[in-house]
PDB file of N, CA and C in Angstrom:
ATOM      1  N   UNK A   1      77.494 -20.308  -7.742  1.00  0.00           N
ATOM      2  CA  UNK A   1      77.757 -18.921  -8.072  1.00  0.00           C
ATOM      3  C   UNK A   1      76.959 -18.042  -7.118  1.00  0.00           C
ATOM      4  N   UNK A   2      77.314 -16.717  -6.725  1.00  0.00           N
ATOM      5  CA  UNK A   2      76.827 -16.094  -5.918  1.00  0.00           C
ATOM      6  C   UNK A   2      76.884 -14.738  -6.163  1.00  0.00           C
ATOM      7  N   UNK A   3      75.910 -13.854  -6.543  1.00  0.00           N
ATOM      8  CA  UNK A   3      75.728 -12.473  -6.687  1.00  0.00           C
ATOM      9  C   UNK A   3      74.573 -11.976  -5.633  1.00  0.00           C
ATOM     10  N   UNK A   4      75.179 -10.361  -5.765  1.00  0.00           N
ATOM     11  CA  UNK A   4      74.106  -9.528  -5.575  1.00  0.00           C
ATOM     12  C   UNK A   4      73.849  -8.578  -5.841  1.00  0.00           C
ATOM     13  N   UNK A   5      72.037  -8.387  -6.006  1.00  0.00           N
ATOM     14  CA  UNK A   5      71.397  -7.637  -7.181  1.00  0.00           C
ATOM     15  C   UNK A   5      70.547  -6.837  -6.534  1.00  0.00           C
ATOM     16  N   UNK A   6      70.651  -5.138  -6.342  1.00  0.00           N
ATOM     17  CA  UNK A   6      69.913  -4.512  -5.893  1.00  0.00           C
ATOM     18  C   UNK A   6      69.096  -4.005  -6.634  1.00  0.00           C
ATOM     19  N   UNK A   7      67.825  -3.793  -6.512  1.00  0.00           N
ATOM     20  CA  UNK A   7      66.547  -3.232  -7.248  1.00  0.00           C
ATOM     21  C   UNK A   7      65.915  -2.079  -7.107  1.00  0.00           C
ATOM     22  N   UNK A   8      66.271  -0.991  -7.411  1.00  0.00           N
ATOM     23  CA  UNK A   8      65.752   0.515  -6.433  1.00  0.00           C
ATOM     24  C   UNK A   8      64.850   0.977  -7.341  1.00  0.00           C
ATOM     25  N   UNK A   9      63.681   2.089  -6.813  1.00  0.00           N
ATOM     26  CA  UNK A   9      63.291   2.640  -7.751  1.00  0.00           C
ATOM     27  C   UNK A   9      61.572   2.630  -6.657  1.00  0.00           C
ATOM     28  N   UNK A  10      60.842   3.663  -7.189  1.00  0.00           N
ATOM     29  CA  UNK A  10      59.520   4.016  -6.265  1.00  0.00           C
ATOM     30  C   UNK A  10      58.412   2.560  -6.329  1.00  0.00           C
ATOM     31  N   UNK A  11      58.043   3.088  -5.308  1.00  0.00           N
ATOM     32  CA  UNK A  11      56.757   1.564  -5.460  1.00  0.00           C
ATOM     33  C   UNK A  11      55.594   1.941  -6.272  1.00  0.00           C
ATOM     34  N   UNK A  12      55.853   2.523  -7.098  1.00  0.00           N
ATOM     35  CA  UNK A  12      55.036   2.649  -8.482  1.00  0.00           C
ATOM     36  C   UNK A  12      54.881   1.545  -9.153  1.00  0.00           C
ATOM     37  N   UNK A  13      56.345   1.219  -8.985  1.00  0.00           N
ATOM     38  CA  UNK A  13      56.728  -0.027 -10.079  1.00  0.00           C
ATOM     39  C   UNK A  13      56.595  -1.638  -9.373  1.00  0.00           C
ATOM     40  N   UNK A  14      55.859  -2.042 -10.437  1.00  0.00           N
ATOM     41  CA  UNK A  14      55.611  -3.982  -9.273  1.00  0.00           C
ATOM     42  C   UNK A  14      57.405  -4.734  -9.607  1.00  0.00           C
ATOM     43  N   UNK A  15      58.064  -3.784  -8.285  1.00  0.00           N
ATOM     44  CA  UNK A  15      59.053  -4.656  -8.264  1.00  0.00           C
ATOM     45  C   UNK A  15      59.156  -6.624  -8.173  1.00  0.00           C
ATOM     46  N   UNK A  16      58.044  -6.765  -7.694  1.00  0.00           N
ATOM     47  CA  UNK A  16      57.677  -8.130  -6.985  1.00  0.00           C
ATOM     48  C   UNK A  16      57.678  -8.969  -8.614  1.00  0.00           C
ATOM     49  N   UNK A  17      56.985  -8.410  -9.170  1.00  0.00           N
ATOM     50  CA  UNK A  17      57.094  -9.319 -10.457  1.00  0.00           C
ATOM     51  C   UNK A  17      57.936  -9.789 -11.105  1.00  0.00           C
ATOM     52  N   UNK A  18      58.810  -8.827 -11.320  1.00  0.00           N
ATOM     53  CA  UNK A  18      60.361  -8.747 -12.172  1.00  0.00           C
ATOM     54  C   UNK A  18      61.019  -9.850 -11.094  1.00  0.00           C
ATOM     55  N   UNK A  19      61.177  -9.660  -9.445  1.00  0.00           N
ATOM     56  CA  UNK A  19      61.943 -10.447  -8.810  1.00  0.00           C
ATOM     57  C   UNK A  19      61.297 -11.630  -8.534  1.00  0.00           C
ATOM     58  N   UNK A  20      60.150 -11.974  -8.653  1.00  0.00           N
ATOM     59  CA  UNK A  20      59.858 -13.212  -8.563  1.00  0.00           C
ATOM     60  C   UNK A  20      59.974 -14.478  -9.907  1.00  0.00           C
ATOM     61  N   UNK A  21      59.703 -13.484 -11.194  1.00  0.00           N
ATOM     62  CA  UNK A  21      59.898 -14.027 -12.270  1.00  0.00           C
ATOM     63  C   UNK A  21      62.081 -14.821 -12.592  1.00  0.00           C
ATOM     64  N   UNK A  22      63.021 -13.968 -12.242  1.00  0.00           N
ATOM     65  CA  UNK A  22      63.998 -13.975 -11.814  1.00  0.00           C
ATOM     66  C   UNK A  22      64.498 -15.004 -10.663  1.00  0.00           C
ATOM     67  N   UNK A  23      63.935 -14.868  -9.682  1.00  0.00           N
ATOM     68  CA  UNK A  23      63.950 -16.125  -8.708  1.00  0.00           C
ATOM     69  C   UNK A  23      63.811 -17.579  -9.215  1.00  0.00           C
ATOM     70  N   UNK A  24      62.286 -17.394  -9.764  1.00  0.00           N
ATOM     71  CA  UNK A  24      61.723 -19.066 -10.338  1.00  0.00           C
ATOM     72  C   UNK A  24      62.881 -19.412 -11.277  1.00  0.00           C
ATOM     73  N   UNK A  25      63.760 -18.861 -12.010  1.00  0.00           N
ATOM     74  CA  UNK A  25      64.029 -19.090 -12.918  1.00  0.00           C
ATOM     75  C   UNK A  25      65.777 -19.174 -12.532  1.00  0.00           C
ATOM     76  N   UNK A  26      66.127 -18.791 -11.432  1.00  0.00           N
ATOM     77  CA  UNK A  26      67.109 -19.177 -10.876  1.00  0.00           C
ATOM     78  C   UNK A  26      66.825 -20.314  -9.920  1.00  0.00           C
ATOM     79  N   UNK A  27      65.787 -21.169  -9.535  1.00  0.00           N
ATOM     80  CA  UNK A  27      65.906 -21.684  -8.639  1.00  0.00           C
ATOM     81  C   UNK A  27      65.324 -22.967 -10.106  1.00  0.00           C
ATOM     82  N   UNK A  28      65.070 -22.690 -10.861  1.00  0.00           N
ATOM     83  CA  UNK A  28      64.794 -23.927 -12.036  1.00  0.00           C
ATOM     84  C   UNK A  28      66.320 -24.194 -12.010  1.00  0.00           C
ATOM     85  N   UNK A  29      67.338 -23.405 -12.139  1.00  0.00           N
ATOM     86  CA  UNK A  29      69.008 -23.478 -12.533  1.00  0.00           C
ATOM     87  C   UNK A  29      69.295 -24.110 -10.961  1.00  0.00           C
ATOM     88  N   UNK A  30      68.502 -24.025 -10.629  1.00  0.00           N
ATOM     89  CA  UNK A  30      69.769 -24.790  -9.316  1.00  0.00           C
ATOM     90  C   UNK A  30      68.581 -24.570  -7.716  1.00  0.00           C
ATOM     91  N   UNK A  31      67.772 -25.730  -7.848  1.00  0.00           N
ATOM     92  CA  UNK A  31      66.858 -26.375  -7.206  1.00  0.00           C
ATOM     93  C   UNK A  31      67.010 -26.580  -5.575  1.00  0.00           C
ATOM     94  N   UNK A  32      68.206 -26.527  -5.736  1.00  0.00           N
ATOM     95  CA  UNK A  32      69.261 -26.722  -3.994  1.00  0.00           C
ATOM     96  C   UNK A  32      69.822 -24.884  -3.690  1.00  0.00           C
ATOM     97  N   UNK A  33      69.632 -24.078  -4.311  1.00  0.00           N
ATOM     98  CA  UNK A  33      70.203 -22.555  -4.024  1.00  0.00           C
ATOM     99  C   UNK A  33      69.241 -22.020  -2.834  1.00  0.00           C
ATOM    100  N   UNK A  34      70.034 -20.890  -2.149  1.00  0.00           N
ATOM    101  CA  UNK A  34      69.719 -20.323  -1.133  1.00  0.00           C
ATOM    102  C   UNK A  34      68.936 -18.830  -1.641  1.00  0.00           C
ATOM    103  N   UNK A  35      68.246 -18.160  -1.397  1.00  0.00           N
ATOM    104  CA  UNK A  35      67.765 -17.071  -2.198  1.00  0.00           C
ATOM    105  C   UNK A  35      67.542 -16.051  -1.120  1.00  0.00           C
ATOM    106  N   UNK A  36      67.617 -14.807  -1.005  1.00  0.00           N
ATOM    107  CA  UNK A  36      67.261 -14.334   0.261  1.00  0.00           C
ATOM    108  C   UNK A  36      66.689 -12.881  -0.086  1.00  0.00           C
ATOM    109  N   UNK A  37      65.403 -12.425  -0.396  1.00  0.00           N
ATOM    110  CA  UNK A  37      64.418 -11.409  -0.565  1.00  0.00           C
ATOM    111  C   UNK A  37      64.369 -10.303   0.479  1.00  0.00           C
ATOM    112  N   UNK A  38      65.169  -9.275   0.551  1.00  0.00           N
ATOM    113  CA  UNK A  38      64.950  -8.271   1.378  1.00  0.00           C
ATOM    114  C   UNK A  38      63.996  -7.174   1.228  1.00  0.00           C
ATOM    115  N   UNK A  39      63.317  -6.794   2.099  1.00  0.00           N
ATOM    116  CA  UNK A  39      62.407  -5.966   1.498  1.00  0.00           C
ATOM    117  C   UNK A  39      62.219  -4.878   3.559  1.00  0.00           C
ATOM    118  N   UNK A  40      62.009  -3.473   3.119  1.00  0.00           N
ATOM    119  CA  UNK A  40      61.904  -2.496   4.300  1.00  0.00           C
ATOM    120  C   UNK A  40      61.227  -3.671   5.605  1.00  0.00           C
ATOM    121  N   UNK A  41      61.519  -3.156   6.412  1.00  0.00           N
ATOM    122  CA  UNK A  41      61.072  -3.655   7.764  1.00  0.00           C
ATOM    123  C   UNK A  41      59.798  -3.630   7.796  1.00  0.00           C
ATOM    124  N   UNK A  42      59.021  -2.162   7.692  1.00  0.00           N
ATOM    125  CA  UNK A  42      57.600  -2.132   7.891  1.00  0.00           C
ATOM    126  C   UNK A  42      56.482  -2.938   7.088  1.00  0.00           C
ATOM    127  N   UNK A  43      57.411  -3.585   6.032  1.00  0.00           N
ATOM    128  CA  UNK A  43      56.013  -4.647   5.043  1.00  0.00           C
ATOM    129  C   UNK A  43      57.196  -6.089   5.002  1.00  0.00           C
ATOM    130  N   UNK A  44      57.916  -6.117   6.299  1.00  0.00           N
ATOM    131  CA  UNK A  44      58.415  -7.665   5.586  1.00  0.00           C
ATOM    132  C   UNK A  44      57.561  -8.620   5.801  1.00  0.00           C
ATOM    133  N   UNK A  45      56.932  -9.231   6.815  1.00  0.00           N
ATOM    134  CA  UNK A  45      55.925 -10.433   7.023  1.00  0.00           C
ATOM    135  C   UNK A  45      55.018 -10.854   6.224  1.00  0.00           C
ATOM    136  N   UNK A  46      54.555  -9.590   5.186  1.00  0.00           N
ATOM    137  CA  UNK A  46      53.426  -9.195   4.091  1.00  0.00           C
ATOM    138  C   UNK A  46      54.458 -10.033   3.392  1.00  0.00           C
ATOM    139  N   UNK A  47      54.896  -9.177   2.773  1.00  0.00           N
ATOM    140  CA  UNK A  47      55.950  -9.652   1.417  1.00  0.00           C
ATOM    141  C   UNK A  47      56.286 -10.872   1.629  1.00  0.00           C
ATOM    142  N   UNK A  48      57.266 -11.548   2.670  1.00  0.00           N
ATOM    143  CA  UNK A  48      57.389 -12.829   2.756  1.00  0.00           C
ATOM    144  C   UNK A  48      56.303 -13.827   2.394  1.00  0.00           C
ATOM    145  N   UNK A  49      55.148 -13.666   3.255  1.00  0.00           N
ATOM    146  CA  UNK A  49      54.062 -14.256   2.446  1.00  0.00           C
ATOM    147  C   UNK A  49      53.490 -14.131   1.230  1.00  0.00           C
ATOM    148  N   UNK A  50      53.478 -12.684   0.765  1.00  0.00           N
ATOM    149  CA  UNK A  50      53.441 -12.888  -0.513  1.00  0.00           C
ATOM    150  C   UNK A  50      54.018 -13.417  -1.564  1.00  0.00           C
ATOM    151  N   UNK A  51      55.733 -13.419  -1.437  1.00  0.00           N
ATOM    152  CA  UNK A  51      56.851 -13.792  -2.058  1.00  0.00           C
ATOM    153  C   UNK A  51      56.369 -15.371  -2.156  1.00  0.00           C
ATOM    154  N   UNK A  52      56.085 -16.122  -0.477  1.00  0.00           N
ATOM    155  CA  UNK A  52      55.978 -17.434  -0.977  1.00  0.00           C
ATOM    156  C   UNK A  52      54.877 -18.170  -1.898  1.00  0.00           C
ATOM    157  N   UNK A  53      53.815 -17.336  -1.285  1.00  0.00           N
ATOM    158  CA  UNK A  53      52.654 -17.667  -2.104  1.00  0.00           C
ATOM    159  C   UNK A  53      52.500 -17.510  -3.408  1.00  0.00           C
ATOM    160  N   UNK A  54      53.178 -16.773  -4.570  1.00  0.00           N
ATOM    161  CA  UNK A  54      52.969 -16.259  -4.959  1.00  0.00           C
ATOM    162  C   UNK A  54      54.239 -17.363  -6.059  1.00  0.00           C
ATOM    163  N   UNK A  55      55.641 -17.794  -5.540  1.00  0.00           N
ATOM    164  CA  UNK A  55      56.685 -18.940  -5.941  1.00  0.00           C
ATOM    165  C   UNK A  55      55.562 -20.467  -6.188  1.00  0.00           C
ATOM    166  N   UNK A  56      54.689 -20.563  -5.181  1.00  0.00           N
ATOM    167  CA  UNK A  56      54.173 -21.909  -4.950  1.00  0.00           C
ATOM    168  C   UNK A  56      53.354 -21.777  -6.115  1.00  0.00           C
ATOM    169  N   UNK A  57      52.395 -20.766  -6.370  1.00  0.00           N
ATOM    170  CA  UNK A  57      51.515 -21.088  -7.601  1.00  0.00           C
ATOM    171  C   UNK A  57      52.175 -20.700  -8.790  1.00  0.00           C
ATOM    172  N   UNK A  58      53.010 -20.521  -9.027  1.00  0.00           N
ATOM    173  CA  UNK A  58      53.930 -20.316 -10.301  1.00  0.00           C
ATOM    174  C   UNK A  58      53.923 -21.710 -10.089  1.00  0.00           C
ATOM    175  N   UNK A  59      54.916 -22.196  -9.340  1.00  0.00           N
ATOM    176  CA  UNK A  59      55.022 -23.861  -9.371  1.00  0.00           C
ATOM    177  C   UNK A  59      54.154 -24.974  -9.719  1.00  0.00           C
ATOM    178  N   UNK A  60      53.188 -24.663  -9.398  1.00  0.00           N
ATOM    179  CA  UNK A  60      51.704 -25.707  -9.447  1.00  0.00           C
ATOM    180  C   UNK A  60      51.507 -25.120 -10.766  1.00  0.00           C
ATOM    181  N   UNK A  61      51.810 -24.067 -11.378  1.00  0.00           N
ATOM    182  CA  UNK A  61      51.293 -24.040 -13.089  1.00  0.00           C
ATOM    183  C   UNK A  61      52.049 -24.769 -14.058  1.00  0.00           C
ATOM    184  N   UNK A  62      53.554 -24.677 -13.858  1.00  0.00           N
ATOM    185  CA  UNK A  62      53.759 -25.497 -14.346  1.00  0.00           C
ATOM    186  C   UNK A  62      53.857 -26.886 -14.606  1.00  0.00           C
ATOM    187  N   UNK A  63      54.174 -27.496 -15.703  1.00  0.00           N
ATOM    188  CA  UNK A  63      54.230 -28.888 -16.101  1.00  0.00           C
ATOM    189  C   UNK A  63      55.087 -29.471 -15.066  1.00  0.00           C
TER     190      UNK A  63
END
């Protein structure tokens, strides 16, 4: 299955949470899926690393 889900709204809000919580939990549903996190040009390298780092220790918490 394949959607897409845009997220707008000021960086007040920890978008990162909501979409990372969402991710883990699509990628529990289907372990082999492609996922692809866009985020402005001027903070992507940040975010990417954060995005991954951030998937990996979710992972290591769980069972």
């Amino acid at each position: 299955m394949s959607s897409l889900k845009f997220i707008l709204g000021t960086a007040a809000y920890d978008h990162q949470a909501g979409l990372l919580a969402e991710m883990k939990q699509q990628l529990a549903a289907d372990p082999k899926g492609e996922f692809f996190y866009l985020v402005p040009n001027h903070i992507k390298f940040a975010t990417e690393i954060e995005v991954l780092n951030r998937l990996k220790n979710t992972a290591e918490q769980d069972p």
